[in-house]
N, C-alpha and C. Protein backbone atom coordinates (compact mmCIF):
# COMPACT_ATOMS: atom_id res chain seq x y z
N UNK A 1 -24.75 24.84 -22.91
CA UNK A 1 -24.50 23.40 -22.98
C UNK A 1 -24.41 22.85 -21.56
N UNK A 2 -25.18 21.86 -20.91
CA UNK A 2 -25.14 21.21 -19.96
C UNK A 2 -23.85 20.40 -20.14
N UNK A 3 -23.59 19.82 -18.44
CA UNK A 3 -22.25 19.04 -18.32
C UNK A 3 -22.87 17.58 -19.02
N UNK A 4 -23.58 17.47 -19.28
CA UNK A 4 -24.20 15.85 -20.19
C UNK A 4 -23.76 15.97 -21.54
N UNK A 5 -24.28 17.14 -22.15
CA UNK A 5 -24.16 16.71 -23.29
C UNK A 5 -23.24 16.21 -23.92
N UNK A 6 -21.81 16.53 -23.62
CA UNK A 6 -20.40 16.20 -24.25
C UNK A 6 -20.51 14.34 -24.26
N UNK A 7 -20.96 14.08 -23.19
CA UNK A 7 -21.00 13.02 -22.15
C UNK A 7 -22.30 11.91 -23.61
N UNK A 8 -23.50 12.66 -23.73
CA UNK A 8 -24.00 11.90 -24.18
C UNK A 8 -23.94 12.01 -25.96
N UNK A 9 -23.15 13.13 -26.57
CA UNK A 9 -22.67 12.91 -27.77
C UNK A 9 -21.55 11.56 -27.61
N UNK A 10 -20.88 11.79 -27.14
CA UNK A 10 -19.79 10.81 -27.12
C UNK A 10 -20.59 9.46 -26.85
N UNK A 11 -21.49 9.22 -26.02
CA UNK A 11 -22.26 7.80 -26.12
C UNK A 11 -23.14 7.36 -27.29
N UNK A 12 -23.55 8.55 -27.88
CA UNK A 12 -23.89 8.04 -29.27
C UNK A 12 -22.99 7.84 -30.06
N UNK A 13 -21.74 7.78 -30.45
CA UNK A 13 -21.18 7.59 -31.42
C UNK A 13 -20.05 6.48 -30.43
N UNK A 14 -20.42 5.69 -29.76
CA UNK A 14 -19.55 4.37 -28.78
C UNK A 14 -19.81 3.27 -28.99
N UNK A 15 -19.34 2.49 -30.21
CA UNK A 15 -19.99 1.27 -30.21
C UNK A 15 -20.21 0.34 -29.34
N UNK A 16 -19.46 0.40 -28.26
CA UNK A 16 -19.42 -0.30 -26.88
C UNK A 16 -20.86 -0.09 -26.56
N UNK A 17 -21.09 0.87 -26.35
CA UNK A 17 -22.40 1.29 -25.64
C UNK A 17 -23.77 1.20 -26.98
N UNK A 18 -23.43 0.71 -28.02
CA UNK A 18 -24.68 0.08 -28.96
C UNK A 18 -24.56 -1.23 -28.96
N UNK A 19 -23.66 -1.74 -28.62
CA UNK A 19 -23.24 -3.14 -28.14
C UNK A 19 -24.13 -3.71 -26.81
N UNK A 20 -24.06 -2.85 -25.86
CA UNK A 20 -24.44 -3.52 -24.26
C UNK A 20 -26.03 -2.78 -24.53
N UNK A 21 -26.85 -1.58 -25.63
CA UNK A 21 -28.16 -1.66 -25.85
C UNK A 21 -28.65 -3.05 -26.71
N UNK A 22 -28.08 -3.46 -27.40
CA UNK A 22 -28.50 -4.64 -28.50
C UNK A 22 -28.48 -5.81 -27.22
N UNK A 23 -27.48 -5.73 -26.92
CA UNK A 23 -27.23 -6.90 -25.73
C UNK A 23 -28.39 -7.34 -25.04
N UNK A 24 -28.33 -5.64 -24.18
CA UNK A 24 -29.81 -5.69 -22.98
C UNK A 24 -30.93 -6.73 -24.04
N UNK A 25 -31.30 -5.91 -25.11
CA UNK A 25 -32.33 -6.30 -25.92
C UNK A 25 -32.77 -7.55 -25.89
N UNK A 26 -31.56 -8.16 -26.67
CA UNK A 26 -31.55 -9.63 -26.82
C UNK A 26 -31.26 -10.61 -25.78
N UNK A 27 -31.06 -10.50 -24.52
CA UNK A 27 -31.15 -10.68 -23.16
C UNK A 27 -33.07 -11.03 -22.81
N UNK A 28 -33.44 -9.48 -22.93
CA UNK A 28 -34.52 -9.17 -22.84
C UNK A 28 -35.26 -10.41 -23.10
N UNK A 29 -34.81 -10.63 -24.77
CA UNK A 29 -35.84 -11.46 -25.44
C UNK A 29 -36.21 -13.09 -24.82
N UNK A 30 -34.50 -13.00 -24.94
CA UNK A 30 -34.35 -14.93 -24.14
C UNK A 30 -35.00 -15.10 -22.33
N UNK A 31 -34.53 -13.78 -21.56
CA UNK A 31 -35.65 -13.66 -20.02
C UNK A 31 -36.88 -13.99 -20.45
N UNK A 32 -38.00 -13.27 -21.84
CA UNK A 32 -38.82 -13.34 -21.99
C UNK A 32 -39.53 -15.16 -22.00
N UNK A 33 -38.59 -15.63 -23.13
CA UNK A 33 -38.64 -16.68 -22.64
C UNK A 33 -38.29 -17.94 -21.22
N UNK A 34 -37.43 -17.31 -20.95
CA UNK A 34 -37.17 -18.24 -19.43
C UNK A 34 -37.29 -17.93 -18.29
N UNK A 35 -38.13 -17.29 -18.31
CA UNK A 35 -38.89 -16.36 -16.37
C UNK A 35 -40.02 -16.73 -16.49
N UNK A 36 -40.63 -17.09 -15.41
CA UNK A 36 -41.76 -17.53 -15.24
C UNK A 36 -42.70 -16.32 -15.85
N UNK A 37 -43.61 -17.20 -16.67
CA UNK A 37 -44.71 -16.04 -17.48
C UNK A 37 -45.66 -14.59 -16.37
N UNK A 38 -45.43 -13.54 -16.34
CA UNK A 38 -45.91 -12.62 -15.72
C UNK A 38 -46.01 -12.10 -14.31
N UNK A 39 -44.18 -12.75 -13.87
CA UNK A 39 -43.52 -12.66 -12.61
C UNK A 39 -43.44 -11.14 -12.39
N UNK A 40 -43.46 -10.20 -12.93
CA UNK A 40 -43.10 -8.84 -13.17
C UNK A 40 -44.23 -8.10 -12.73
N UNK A 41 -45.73 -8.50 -12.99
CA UNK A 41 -46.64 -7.93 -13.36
C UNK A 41 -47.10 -7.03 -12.08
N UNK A 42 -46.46 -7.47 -11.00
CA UNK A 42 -47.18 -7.21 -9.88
C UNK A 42 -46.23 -5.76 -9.51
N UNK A 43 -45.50 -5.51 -10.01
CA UNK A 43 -44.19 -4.50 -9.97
C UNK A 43 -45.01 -3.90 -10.95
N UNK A 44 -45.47 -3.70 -12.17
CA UNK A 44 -46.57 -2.84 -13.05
C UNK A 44 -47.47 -2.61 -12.71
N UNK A 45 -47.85 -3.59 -11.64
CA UNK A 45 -49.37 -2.90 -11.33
C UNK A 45 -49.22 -2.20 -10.18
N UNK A 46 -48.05 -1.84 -9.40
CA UNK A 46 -48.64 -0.61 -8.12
C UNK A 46 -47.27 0.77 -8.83
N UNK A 47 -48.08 1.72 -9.17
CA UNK A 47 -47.04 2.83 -9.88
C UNK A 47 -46.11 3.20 -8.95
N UNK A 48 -45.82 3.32 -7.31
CA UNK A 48 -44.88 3.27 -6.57
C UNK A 48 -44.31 2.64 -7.19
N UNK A 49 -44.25 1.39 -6.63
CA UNK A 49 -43.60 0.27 -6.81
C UNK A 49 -42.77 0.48 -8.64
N UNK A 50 -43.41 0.52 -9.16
CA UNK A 50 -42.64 1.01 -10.78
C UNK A 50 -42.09 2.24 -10.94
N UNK A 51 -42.31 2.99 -10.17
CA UNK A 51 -41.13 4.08 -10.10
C UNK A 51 -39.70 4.04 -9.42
N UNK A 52 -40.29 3.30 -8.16
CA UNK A 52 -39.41 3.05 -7.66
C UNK A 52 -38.07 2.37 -8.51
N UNK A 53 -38.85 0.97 -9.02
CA UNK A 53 -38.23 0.06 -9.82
C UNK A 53 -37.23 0.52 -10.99
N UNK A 54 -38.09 1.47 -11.81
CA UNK A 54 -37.33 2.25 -13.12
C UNK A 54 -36.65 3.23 -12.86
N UNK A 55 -37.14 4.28 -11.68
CA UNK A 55 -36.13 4.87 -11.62
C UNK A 55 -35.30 5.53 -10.65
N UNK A 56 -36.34 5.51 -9.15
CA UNK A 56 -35.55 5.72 -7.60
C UNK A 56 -34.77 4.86 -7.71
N UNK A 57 -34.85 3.44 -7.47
CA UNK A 57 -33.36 2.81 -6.86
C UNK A 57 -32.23 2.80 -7.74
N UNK A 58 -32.75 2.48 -9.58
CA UNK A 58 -31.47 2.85 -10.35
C UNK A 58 -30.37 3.79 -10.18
N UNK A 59 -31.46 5.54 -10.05
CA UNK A 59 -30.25 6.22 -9.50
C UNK A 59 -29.88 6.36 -8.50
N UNK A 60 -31.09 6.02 -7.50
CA UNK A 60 -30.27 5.80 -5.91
C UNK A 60 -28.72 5.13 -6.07
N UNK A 61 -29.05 3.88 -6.74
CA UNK A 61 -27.76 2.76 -6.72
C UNK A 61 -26.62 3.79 -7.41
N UNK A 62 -26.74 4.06 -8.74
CA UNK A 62 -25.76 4.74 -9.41
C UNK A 62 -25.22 5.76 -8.54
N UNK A 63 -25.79 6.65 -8.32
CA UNK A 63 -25.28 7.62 -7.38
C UNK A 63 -24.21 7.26 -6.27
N UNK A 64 -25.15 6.24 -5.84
CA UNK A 64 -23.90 5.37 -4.63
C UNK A 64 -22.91 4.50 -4.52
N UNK A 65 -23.17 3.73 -5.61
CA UNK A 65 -22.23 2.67 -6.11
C UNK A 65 -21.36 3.36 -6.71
N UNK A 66 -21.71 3.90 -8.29
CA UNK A 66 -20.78 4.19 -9.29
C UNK A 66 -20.28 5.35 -8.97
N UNK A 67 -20.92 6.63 -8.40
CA UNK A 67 -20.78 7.65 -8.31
C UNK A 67 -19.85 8.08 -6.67
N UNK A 68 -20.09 7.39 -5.22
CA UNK A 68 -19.67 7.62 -4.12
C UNK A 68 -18.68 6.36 -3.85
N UNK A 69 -19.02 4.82 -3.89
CA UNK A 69 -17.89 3.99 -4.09
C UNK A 69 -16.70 3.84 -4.76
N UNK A 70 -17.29 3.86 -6.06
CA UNK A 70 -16.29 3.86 -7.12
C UNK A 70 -15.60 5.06 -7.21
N UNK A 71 -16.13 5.87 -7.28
CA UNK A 71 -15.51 7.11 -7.50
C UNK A 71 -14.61 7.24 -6.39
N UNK A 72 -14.38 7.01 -5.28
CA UNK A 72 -13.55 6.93 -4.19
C UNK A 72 -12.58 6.02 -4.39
N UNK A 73 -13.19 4.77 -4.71
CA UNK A 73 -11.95 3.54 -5.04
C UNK A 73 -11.09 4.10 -6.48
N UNK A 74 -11.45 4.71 -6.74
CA UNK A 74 -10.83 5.20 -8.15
C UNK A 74 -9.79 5.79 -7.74
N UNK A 75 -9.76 6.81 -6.64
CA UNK A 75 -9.01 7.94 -5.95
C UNK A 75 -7.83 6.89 -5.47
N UNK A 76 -7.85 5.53 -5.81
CA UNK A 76 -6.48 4.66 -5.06
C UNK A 76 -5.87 4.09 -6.06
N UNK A 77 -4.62 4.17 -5.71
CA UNK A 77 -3.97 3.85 -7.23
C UNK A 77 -3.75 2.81 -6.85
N UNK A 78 -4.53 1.63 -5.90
CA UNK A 78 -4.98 0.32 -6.51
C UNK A 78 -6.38 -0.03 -6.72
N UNK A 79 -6.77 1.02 -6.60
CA UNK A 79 -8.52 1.02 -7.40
C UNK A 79 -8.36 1.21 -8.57
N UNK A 80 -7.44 2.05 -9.04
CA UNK A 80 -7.28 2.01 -10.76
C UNK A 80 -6.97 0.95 -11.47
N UNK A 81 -5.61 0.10 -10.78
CA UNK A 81 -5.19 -1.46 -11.33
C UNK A 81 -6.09 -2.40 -12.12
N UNK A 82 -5.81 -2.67 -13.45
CA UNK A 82 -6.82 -3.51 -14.06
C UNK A 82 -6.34 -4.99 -14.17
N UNK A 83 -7.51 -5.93 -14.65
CA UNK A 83 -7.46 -6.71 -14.87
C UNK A 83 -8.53 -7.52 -16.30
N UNK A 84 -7.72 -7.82 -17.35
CA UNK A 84 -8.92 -7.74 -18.33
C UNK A 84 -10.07 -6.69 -18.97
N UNK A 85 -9.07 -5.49 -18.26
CA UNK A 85 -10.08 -4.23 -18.40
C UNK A 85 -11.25 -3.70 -18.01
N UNK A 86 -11.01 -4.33 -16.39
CA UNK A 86 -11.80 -4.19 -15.16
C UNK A 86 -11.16 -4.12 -14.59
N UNK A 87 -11.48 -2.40 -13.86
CA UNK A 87 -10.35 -1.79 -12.52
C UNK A 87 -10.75 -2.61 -11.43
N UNK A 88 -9.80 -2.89 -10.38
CA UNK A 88 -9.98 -2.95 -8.75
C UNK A 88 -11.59 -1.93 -8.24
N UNK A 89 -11.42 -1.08 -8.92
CA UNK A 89 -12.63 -0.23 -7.69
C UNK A 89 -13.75 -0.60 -8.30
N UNK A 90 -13.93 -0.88 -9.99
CA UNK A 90 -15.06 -1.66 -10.48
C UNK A 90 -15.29 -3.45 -9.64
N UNK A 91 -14.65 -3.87 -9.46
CA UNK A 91 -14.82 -4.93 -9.35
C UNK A 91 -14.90 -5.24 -7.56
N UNK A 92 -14.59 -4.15 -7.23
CA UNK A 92 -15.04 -4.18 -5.84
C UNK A 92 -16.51 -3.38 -5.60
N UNK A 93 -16.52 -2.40 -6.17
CA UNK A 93 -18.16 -1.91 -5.99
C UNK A 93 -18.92 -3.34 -6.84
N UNK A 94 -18.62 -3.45 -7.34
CA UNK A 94 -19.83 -4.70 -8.60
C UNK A 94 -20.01 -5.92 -7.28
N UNK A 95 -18.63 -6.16 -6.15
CA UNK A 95 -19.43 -7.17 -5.31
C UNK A 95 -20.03 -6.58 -4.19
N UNK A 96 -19.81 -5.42 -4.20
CA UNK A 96 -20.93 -4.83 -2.80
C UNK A 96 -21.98 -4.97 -3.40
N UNK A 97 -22.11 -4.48 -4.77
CA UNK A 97 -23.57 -4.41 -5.53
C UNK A 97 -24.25 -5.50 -5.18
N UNK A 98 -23.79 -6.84 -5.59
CA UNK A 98 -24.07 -7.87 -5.39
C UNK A 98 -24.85 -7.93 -4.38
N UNK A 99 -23.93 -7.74 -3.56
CA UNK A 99 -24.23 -7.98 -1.87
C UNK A 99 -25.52 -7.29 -1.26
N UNK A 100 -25.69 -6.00 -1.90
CA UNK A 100 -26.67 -5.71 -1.22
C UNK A 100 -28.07 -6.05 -2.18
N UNK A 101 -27.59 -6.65 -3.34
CA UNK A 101 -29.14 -7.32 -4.00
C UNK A 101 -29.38 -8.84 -3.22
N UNK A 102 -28.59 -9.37 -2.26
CA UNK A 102 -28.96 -10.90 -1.47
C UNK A 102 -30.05 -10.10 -0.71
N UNK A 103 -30.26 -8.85 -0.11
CA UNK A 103 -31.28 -8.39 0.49
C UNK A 103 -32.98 -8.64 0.52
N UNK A 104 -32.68 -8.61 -1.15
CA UNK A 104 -34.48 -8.68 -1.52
C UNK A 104 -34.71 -10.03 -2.35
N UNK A 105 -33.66 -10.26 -3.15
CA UNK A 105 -33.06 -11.33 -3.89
C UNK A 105 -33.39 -12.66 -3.70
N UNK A 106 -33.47 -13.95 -4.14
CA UNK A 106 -33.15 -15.04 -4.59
C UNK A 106 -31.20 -15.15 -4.76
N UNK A 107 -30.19 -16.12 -4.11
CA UNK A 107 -29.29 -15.54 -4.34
C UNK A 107 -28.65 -15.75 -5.73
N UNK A 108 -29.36 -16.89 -7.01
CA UNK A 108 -29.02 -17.06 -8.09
C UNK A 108 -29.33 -15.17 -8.80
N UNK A 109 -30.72 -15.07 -8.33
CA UNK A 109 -30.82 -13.71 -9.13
C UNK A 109 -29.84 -12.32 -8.38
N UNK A 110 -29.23 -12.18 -6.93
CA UNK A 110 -28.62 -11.52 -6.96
C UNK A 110 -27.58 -11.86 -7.30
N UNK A 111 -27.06 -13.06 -7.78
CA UNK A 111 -25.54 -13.09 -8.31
C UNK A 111 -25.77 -12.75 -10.14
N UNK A 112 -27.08 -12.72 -10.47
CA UNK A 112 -27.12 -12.13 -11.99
C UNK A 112 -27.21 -10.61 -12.17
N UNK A 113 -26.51 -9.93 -11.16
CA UNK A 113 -26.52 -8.65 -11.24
C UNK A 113 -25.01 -8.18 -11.14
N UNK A 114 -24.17 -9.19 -11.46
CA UNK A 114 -22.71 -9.05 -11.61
C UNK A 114 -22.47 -8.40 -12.71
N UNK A 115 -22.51 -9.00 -13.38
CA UNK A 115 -22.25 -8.26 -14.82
C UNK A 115 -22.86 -7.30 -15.98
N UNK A 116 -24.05 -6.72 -15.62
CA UNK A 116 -24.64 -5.47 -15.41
C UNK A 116 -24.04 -4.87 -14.61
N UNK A 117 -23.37 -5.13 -13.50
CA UNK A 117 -22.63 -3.96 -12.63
C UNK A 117 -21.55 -3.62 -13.62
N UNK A 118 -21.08 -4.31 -13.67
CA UNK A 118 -19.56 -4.53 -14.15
C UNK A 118 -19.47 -3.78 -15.59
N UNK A 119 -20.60 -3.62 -16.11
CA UNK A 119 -20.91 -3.36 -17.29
C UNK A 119 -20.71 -1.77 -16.79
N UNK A 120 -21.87 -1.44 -16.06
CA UNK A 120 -22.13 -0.34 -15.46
C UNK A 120 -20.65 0.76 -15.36
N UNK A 121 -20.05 0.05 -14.21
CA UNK A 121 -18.34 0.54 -13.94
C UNK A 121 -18.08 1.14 -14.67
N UNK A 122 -17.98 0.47 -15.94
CA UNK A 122 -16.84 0.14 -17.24
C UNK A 122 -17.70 1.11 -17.64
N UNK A 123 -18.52 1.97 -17.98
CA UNK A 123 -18.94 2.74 -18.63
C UNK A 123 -18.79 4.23 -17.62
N UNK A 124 -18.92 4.02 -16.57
CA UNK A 124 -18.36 5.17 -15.82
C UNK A 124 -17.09 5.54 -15.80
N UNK A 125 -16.32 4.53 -16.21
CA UNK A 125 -14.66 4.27 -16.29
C UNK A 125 -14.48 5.10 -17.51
N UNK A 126 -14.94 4.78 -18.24
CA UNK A 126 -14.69 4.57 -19.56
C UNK A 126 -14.97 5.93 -20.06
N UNK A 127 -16.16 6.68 -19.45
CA UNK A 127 -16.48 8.17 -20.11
C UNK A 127 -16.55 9.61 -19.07
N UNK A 128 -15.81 8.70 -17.63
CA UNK A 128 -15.37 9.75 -16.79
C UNK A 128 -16.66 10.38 -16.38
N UNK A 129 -17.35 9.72 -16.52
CA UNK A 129 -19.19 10.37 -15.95
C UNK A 129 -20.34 8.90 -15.10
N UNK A 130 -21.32 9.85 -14.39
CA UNK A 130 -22.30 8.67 -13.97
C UNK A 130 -23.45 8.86 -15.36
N UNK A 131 -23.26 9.64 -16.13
CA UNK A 131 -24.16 9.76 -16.70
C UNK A 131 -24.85 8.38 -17.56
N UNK A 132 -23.64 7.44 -18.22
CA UNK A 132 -23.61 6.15 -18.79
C UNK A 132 -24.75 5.52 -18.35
N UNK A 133 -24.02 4.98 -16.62
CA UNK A 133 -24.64 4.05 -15.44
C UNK A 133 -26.15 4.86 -15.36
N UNK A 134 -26.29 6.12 -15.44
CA UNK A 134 -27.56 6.43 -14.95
C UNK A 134 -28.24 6.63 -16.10
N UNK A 135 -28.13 5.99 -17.12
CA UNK A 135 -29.00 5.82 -18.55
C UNK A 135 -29.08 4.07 -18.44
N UNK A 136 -28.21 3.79 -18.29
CA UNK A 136 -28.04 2.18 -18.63
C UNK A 136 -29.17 1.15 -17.79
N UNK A 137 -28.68 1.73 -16.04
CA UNK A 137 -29.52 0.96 -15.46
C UNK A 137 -30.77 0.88 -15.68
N UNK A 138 -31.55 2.15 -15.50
CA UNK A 138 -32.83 2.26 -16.01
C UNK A 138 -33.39 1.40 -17.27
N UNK A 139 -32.86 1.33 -17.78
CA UNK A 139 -32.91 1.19 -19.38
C UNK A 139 -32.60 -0.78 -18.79
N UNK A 140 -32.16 -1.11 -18.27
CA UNK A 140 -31.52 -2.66 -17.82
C UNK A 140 -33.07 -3.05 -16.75
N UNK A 141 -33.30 -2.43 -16.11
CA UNK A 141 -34.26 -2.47 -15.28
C UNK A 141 -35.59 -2.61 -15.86
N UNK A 142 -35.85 -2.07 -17.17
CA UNK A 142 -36.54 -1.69 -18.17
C UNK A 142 -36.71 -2.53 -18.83
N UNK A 143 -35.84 -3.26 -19.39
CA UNK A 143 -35.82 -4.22 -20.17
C UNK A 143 -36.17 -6.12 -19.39
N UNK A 144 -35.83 -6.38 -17.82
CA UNK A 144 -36.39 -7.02 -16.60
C UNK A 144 -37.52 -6.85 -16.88
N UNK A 145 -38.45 -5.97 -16.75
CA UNK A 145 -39.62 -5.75 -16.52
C UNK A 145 -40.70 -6.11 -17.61
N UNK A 146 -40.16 -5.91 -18.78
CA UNK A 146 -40.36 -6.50 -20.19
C UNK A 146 -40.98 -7.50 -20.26
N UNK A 147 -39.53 -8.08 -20.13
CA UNK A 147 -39.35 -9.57 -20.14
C UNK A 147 -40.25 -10.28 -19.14
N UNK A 148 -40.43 -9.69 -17.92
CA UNK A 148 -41.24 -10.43 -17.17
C UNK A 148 -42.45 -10.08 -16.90
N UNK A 149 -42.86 -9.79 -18.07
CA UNK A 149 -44.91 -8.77 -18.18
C UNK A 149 -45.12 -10.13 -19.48
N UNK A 150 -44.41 -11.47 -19.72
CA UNK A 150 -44.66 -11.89 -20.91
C UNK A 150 -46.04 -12.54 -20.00
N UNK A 151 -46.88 -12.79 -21.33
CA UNK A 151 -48.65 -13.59 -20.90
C UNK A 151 -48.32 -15.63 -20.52
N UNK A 152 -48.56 -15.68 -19.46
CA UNK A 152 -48.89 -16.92 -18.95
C UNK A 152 -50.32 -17.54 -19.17
């Protein structure tokens, strides 16, 4: 038995986490409608570039955010302190996150990466693993890309 599996039995049976897949979904659907028709496409058409997209920087980020930030801010027992059921160390990695999406970003679209972080956290929080965050993002990134391959 790998160190996942415990990790990803327990995410199948989390309604939380069939909650934030339906979510993405239906997210998905309404981007589909309100992003400019086939803003995405150019991210599908060079396979770098879409690997990168789906799945280097996801786990780059996870790894670093959820996994080396957080996981450190966690180690402070005022990184643990919640609020609404969002720790201090979630809610401080979720604005570095931020911060470093103003990089490539629009800053309306890097401030729409708040709560996908936050989401993110809370699932690393929540099941004591990156494994969550490093299913989720992909899968969030995935569902962006979707949405923005619709025909203009």
């Amino acid at each position: 038995m790998t160190a996942a599996q415990p990790v990803l039995r327990a995410l199948s049976r989390d309604p939380q986490f069939h909650l934030v897949i339906a979510g993405s979904i239906l997210t998905g659907v309404l981007l589909w409608w309100w992003l400019p028709a086939g803003f995405a496409r150019t991210i599908a058409a060079e396979p770098l570039r879409l690997v990168g997209f789906l799945l280097l920087y996801p786990l780059f980020e996870e790894w670093l955010f959820r996994g080396v930030l957080q996981g450190t801010l966690l180690q402070r027992p005022w990184g643990q302190q919640r609020r609404a059921g969002i720790s201090v160390a979630n809610l401080l990695t979720s604005l570095a996150f931020v911060l470093l999406h103003f990089i490539n970003h629009p800053p309306l679209w890097a401030l729409s990466v708040l709560v996908p972080s936050l989401v993110l956290g809370y699932f690393r929080e929540r099941h004591d693993s990156l494994v969550p965050p490093l299913l989720l993002h992909p899968f969030f990134n995935l569902v962006y890309l979707v949405a923005g391959m619709a025909p203009g």
